[in-house]
Protein backbone atom coordinates (compact mmCIF):
# COMPACT_ATOMS: atom_id res chain seq x y z
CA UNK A 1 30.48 -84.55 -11.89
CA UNK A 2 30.18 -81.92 -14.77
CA UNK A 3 31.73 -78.38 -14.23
CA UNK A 4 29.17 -75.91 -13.97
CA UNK A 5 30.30 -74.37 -17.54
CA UNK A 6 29.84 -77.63 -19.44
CA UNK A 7 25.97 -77.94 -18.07
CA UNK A 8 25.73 -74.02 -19.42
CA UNK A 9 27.09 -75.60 -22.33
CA UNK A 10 24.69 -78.09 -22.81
CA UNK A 11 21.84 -76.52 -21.72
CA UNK A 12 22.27 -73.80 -23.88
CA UNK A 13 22.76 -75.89 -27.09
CA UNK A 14 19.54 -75.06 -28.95
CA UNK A 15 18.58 -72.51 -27.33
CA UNK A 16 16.70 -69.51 -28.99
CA UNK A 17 17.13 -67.32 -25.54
CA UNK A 18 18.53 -67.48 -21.86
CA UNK A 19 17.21 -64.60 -19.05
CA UNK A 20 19.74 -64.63 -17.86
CA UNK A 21 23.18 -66.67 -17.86
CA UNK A 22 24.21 -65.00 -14.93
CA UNK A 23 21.35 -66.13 -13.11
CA UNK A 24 21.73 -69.74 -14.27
CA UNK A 25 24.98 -69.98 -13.23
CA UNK A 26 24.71 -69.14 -10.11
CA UNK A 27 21.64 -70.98 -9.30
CA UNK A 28 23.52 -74.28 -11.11
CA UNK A 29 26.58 -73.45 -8.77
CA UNK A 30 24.62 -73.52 -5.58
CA UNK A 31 22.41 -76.53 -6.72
CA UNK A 32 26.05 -78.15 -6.98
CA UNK A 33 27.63 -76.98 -3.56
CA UNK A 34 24.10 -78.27 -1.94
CA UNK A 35 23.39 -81.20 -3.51
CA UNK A 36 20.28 -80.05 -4.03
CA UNK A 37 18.36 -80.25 -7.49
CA UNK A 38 17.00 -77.32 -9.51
CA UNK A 39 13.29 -77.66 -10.14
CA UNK A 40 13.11 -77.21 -13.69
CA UNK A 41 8.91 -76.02 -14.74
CA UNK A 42 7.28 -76.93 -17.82
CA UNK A 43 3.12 -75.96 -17.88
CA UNK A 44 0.84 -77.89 -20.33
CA UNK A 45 -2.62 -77.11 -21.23
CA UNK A 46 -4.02 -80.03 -22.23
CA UNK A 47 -6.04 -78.13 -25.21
CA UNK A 48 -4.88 -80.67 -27.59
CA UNK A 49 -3.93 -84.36 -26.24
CA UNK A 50 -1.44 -85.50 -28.72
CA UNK A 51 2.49 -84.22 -28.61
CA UNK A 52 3.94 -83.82 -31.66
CA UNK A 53 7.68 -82.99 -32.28
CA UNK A 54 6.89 -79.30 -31.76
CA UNK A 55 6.63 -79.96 -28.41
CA UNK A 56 9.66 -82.22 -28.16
CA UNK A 57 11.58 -79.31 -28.71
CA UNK A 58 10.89 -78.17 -25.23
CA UNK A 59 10.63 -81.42 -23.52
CA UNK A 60 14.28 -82.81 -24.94
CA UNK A 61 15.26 -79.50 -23.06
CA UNK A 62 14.11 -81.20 -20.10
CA UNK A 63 15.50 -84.53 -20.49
CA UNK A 64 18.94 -82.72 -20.81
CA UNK A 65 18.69 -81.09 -17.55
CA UNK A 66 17.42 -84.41 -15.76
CA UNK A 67 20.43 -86.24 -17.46
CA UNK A 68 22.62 -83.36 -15.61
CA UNK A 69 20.91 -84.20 -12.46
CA UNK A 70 17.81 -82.11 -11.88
CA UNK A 71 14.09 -82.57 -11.24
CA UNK A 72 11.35 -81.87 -13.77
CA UNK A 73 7.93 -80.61 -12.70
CA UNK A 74 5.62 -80.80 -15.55
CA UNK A 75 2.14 -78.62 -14.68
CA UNK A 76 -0.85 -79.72 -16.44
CA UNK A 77 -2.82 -76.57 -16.49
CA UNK A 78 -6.13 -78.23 -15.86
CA UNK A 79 -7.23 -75.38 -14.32
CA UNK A 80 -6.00 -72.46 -16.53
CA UNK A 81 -6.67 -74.72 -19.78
CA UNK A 82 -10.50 -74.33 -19.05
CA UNK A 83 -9.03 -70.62 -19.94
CA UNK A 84 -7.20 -71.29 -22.80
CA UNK A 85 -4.00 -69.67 -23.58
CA UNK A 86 -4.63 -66.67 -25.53
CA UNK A 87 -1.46 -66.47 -27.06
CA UNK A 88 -1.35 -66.21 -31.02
CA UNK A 89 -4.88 -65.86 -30.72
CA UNK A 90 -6.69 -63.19 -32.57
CA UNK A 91 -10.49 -64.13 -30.94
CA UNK A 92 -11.39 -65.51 -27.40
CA UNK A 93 -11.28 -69.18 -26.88
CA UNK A 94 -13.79 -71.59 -26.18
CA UNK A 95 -13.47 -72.32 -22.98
CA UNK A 96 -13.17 -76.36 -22.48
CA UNK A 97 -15.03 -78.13 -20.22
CA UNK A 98 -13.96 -80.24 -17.30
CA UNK A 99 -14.18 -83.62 -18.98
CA UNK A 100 -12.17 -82.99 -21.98
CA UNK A 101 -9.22 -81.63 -19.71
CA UNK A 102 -9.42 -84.51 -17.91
CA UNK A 103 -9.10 -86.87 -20.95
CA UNK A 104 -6.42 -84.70 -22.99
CA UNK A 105 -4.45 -84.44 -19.14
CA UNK A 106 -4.42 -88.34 -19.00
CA UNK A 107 -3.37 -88.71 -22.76
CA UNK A 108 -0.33 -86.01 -22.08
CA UNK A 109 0.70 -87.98 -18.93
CA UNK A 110 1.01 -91.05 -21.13
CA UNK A 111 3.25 -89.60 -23.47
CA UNK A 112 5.69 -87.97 -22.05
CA UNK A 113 7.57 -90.35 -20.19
CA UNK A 114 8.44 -91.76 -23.97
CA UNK A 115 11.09 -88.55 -23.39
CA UNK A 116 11.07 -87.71 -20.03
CA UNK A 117 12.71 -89.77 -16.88
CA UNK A 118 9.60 -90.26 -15.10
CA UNK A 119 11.31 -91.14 -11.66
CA UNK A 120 13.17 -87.76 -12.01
CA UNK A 121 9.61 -86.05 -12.93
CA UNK A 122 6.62 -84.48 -11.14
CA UNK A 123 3.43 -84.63 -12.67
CA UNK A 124 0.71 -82.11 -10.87
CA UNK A 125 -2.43 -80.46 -11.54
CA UNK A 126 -2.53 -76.87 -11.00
CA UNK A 127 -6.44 -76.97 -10.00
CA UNK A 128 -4.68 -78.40 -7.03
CA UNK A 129 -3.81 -74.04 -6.35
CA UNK A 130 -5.78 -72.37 -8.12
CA UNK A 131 -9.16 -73.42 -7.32
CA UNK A 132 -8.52 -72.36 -3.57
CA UNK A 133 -7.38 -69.06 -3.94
CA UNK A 134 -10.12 -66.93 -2.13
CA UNK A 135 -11.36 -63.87 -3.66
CA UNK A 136 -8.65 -61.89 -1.41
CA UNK A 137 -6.11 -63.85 -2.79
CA UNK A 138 -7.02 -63.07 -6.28
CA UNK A 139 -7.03 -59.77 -5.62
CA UNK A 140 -3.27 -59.68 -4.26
CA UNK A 141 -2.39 -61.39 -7.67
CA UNK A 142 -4.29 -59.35 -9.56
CA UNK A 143 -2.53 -56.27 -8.48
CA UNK A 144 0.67 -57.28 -9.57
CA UNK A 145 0.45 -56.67 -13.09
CA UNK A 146 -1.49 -53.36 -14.46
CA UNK A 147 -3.57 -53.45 -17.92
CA UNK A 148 -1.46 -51.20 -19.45
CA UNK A 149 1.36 -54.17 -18.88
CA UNK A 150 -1.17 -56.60 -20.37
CA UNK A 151 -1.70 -54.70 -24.07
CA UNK A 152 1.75 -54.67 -24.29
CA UNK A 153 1.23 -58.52 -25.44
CA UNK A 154 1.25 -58.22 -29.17
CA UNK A 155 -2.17 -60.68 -29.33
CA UNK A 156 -3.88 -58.42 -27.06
CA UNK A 157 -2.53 -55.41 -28.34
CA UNK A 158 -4.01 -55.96 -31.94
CA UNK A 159 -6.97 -57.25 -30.33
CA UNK A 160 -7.75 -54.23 -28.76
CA UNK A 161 -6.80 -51.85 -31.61
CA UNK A 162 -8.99 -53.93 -33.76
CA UNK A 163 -12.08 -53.30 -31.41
CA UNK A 164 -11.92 -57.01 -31.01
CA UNK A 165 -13.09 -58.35 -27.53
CA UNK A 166 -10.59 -59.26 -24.75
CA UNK A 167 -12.50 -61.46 -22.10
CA UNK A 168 -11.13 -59.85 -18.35
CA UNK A 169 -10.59 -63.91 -17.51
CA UNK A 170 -7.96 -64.10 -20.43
CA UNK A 171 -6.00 -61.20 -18.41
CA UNK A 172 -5.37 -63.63 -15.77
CA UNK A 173 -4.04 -66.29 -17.77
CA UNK A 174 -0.50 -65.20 -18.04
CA UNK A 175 -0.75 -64.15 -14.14
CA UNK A 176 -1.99 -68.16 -13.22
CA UNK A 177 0.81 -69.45 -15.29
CA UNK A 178 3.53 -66.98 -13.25
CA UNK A 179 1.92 -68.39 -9.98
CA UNK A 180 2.00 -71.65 -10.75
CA UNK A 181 6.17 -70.58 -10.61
CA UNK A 182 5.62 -69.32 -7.30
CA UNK A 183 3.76 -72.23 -5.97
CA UNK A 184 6.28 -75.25 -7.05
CA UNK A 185 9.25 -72.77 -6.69
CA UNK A 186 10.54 -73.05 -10.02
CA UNK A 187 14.38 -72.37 -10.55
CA UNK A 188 14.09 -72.42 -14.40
CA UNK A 189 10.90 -72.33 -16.83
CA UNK A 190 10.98 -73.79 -20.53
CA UNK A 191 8.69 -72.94 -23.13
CA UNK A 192 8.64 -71.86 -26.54
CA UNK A 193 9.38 -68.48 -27.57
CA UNK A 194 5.86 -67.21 -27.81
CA UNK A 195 5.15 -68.06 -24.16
CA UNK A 196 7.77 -65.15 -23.51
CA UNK A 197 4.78 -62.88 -22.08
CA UNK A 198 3.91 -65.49 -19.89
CA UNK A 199 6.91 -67.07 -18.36
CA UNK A 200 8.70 -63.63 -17.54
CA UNK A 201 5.52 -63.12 -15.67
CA UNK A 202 6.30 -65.68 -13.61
CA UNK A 203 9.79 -63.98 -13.20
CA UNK A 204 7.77 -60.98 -11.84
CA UNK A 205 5.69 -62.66 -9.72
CA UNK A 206 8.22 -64.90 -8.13
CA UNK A 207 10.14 -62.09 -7.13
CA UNK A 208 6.87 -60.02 -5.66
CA UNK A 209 6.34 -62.71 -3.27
CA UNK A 210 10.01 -63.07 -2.07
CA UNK A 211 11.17 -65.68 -4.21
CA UNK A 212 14.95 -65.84 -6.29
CA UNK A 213 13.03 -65.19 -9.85
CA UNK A 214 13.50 -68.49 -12.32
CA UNK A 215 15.68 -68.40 -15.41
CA UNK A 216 13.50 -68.16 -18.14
CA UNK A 217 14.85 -70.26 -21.10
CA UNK A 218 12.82 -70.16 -24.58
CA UNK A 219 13.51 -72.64 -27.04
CA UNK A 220 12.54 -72.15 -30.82
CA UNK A 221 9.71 -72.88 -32.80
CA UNK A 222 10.05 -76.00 -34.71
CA UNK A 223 7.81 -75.50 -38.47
CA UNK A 224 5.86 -78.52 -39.71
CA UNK A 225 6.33 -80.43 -42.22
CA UNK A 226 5.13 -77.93 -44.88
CA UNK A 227 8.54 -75.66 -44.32
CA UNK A 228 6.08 -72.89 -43.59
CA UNK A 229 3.90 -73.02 -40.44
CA UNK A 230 4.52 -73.27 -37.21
CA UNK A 231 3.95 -77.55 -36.49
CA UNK A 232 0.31 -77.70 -35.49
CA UNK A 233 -2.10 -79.85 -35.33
CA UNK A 234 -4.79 -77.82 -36.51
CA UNK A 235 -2.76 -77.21 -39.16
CA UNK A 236 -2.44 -80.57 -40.02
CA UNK A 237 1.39 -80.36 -40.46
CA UNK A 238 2.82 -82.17 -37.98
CA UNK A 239 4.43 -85.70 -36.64
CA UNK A 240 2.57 -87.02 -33.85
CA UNK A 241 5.27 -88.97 -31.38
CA UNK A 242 2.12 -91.88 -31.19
CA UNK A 243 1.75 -92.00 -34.95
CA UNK A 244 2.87 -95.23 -36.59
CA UNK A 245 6.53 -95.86 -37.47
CA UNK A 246 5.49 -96.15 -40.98
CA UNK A 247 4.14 -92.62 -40.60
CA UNK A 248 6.28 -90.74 -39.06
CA UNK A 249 9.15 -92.04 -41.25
CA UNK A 250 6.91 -91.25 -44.61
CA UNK A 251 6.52 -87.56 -42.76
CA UNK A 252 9.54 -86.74 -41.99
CA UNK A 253 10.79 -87.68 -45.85
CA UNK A 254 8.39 -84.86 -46.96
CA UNK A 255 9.98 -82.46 -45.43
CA UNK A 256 11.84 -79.73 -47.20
CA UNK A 257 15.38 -80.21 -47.25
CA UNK A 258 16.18 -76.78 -46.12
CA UNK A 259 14.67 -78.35 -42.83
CA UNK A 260 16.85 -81.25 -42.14
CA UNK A 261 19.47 -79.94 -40.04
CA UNK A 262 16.83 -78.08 -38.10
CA UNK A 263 15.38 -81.13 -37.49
CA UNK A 264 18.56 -82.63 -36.50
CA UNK A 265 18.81 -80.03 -33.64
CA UNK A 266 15.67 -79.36 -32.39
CA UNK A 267 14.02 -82.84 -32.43
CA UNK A 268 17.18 -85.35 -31.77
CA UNK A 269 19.99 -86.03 -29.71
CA UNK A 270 22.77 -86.54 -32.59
CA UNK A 271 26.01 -85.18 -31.39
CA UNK A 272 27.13 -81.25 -32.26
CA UNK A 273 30.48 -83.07 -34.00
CA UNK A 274 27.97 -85.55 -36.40
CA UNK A 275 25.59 -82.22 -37.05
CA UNK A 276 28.50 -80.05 -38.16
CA UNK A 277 29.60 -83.25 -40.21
CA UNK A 278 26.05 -83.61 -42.03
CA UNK A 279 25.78 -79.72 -42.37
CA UNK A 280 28.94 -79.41 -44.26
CA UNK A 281 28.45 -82.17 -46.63
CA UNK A 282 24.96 -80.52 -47.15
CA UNK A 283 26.07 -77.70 -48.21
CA UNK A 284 29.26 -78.50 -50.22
CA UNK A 285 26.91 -80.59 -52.80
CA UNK A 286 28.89 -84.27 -52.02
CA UNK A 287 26.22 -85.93 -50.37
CA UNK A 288 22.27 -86.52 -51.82
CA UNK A 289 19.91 -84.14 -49.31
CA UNK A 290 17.74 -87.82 -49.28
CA UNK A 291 20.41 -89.61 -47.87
CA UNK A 292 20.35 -87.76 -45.25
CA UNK A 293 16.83 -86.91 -44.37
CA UNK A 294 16.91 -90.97 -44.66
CA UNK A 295 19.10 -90.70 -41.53
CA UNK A 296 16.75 -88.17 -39.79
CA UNK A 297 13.68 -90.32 -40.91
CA UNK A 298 15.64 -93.22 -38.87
CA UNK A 299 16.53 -91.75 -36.19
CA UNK A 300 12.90 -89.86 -35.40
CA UNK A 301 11.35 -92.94 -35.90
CA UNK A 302 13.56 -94.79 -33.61
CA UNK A 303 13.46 -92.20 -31.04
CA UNK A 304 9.85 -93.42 -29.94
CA UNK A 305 8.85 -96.50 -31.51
CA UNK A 306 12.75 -98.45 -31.42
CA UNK A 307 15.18 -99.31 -33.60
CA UNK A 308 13.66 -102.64 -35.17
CA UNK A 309 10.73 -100.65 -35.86
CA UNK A 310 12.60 -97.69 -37.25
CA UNK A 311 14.41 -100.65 -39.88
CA UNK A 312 11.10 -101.64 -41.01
CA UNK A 313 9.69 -98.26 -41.48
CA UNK A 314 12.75 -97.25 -43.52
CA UNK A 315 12.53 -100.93 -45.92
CA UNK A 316 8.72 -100.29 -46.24
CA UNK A 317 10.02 -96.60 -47.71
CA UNK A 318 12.54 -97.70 -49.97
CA UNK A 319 9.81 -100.72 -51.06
CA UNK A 320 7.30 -98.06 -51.89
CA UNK A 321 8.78 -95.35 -52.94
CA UNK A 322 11.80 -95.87 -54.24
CA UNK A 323 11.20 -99.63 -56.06
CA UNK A 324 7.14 -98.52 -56.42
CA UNK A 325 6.15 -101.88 -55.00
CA UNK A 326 2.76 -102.28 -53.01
CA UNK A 327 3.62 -103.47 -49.33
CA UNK A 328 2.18 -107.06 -48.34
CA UNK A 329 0.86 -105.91 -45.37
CA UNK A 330 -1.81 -103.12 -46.41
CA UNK A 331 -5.76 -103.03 -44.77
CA UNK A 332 -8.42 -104.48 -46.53
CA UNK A 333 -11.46 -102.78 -46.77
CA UNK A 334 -14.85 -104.80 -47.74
CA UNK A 335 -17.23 -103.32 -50.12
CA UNK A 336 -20.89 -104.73 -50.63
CA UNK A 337 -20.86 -106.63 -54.06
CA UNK A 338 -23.46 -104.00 -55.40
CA UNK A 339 -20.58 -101.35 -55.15
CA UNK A 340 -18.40 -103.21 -57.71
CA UNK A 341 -18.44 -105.68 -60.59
CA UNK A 342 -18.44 -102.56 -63.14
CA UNK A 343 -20.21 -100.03 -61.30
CA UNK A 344 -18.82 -96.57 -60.80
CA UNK A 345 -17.99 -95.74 -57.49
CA UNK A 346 -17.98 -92.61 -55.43
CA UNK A 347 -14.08 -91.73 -55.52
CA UNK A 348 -14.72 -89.01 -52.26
CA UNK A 349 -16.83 -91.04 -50.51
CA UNK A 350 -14.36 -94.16 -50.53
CA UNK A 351 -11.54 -92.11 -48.93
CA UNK A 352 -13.73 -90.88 -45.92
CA UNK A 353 -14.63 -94.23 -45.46
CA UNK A 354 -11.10 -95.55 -45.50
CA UNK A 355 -10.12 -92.65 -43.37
CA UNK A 356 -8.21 -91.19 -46.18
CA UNK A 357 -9.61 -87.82 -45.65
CA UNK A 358 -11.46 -86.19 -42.76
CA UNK A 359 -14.38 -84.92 -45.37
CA UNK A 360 -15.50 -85.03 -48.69
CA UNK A 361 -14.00 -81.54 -49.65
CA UNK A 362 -10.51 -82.84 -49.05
CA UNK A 363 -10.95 -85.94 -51.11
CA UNK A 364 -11.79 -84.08 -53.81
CA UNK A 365 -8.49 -81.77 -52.97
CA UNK A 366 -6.67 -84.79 -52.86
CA UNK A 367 -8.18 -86.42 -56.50
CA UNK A 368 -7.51 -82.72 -58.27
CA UNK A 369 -4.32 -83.06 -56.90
CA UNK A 370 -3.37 -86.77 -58.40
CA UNK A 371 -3.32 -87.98 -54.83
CA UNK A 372 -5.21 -91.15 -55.90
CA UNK A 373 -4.31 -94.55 -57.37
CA UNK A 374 -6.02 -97.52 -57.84
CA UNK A 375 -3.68 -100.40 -59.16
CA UNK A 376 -0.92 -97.77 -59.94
CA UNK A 377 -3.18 -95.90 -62.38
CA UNK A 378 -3.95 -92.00 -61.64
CA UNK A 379 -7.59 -91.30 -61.19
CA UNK A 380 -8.59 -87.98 -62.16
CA UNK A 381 -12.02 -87.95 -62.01
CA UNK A 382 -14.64 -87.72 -58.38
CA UNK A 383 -15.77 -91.77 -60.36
CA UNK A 384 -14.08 -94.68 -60.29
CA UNK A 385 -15.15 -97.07 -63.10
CA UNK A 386 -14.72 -100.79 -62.49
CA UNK A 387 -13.54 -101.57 -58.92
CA UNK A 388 -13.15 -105.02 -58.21
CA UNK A 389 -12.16 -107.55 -55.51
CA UNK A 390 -8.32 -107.25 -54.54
CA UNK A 391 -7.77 -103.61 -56.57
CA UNK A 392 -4.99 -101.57 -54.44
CA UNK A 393 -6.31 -98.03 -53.37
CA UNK A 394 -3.64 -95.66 -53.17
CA UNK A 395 -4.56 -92.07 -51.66
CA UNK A 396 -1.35 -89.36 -51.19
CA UNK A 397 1.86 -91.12 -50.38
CA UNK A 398 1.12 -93.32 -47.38
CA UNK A 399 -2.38 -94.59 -47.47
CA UNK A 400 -2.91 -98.05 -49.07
CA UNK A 401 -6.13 -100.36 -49.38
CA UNK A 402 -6.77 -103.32 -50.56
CA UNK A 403 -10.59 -104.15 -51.98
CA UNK A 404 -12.54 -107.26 -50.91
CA UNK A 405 -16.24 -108.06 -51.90
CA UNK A 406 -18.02 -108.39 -49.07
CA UNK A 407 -20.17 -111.72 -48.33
């Protein structure tokens, strides 16, 4: 059994902020005199159905404290995401509607058990509360917290200095979220370190309505692959844990090497010892930053896709990027003879098509940029002269096609 102090240990690892240790310890002492679990709370609103690293951050937290022996409960906010968390947010929300909860909630539930134990995890709804609180209920939860304790949130402090509207339903966000703790009696609650507001909340709450308050544990926000932003979808920065092996190895070479140790801790299990190894040769100049972030490449990809997979995406790297070959196993795209045989062809339009680009705009971002190929040759222009059956369309660093005439 491990001591008490080397679970701290662990659990701390990583950690951007415990309230408090005290509380933790004691909670993870009596959990080991009883035999009894702590119930460990992560809430989800499924606003966005595909988990990216950034959320990893928070959910390899999890799989730590399972490993030591605890249950996860994992609340999928199907009733507060119809809300929206208004966190970060400098408008209201649009409000979601039932069906796309529904779908994003299913998508979430598939993915992660690629990280969590799922016999050691509880999956539940918290419609399954919150839609039966009576009016009177509401009203007892309501009073809790007083609106001068809400504009002390930063979001809805600028919000309301900046005469921008505050919906009353976005008040009771962070309240749903801290019963939701009360409800599945949460010991501890993960989250990132913006959702402080929110999970000390629950702290409040819990103890209100006679409960031991949870440990709140934040973890740190993990930037995208830009080195800038926080890793969002939206933002189009991030590295989806469904995305192809191919893909998320290519992503995780572009980020910036000031990053890879970061990466290391927040998004793996390496060792401490191994870290501190890579960190020093990093930064005493005796090792190339590529060889490395070769080895982080590896071992992201092999995290959720295996290790076979993770050797071929790291081969089909070195085959296209460092010895500039095409790989064999690139789409093909047909294209209706009229398109080709010497005609020029629509350079933006061809990479929507492909599913290079989400629009037209961002082609053309892309060709100003030099992010297109065709047969190793830089196209500079919106036209491309000359297509013809079997020519290799390259668009940014991952994207390959190969032409056929069609009929």
């Amino acid at each position: 059994m491990i001591s008490v102090d080397e679970q701290i240990k662990i659990i701390a690892k990583g950690a951007d902020e415990i309230i408090n240790l005290d509380e933790l310890k004691e909670k993870l002492e009596r959990s080991q005199n009883s035999d009894v679990p702590l119930t460990v709370k992560l809430g989800l609103d499924p606003t966005a159905p595909d988990i990216h690293l950034g959320h990893t951050v928070v959910l390899r937290k999890i799989r730590q404290f399972q490993d030591l022996g605890h249950k996860a409960v994992i609340i999928i906010g199907d009733f507060t995401g119809m809300i929206g968390d208004p966190t970060g947010r400098s408008k209201t929300r649009t409000q979601l509607t039932r069906e796309e909860i529904i779908e994003n909630a299913a998508t979430y539930k598939e993915q992660i058990f690629k990280i969590l134990h799922e016999e050691k995890t509880e999956v539940r709804f918290n419609s399954e509360w919150l839609s039966k609180l009576t009016f009177e209920e509401v009203m007892k939860l309501a009073s809790n917290c007083t609106v001068a304790k809400m504009l002390e949130r930063e979001d809805f402090k600028n919000r309301f200095q900046e005469n921008e509207s505050i919906g009353l339903h976005e008040f009771f966000y962070p309240l749903m979220q801290g019963y939701d703790s009360v409800v599945v009696k949460a010991d501890v609650e993960l989250g990132g370190t913006e959702q402080r507001f929110n999970i000390l909340m629950g702290r409040s709450l819990q103890k209100n309505y006679g409960q031991d308050s949870q440990v709140a544990i934040f973890m740190p926000i993990l930037e995208g692959i830009d080195g800038i932003e926080k890793m969002s979808k939206s933002l189009g920065n991030y590295i989806g844990i469904n995305e192809e092996p191919n893909d998320i190895y290519g992503k995780v070479m572009s980020i910036p090497d000031s990053l890879i140790i970061r990466y290391f801790e927040l998004a793996t299990d390496v060792p401490p010892d191994d870290l501190a190894q890579m960190k020093e040769l990093l930064e005493s100049g005796s090792v190339n930053p590529r060889d490395i972030k070769m080895k982080l490449a590896k071992e992201l990809t092999a995290l959720y896709h295996g290790s076979k997979s993770a050797d071929s995406a790291e081969e089909h790297f070195r085959m296209v990027f460092q010895r500039r070959e095409i790989p064999q196993d690139i789409p093909e795209f047909e294209l209706p003879a009229d398109m080709l045989g010497g005609k020029d062809v629509d350079a933006a339009d061809l990479l929507v098509n492909f599913g290079f680009s989400k629009s037209n705009s961002e082609a053309r971002r892309l060709i100003l940029q030099g992010g297109l190929k065709v047969n190793g040759d830089k196209i500079n222009t919106f036209k491309i002269p000359h297509l013809h059956d079997g020519d290799v369309i390259r668009a940014g660093k991952l994207n390959f096609a190969r032409i056929r005439i069609k009929g």
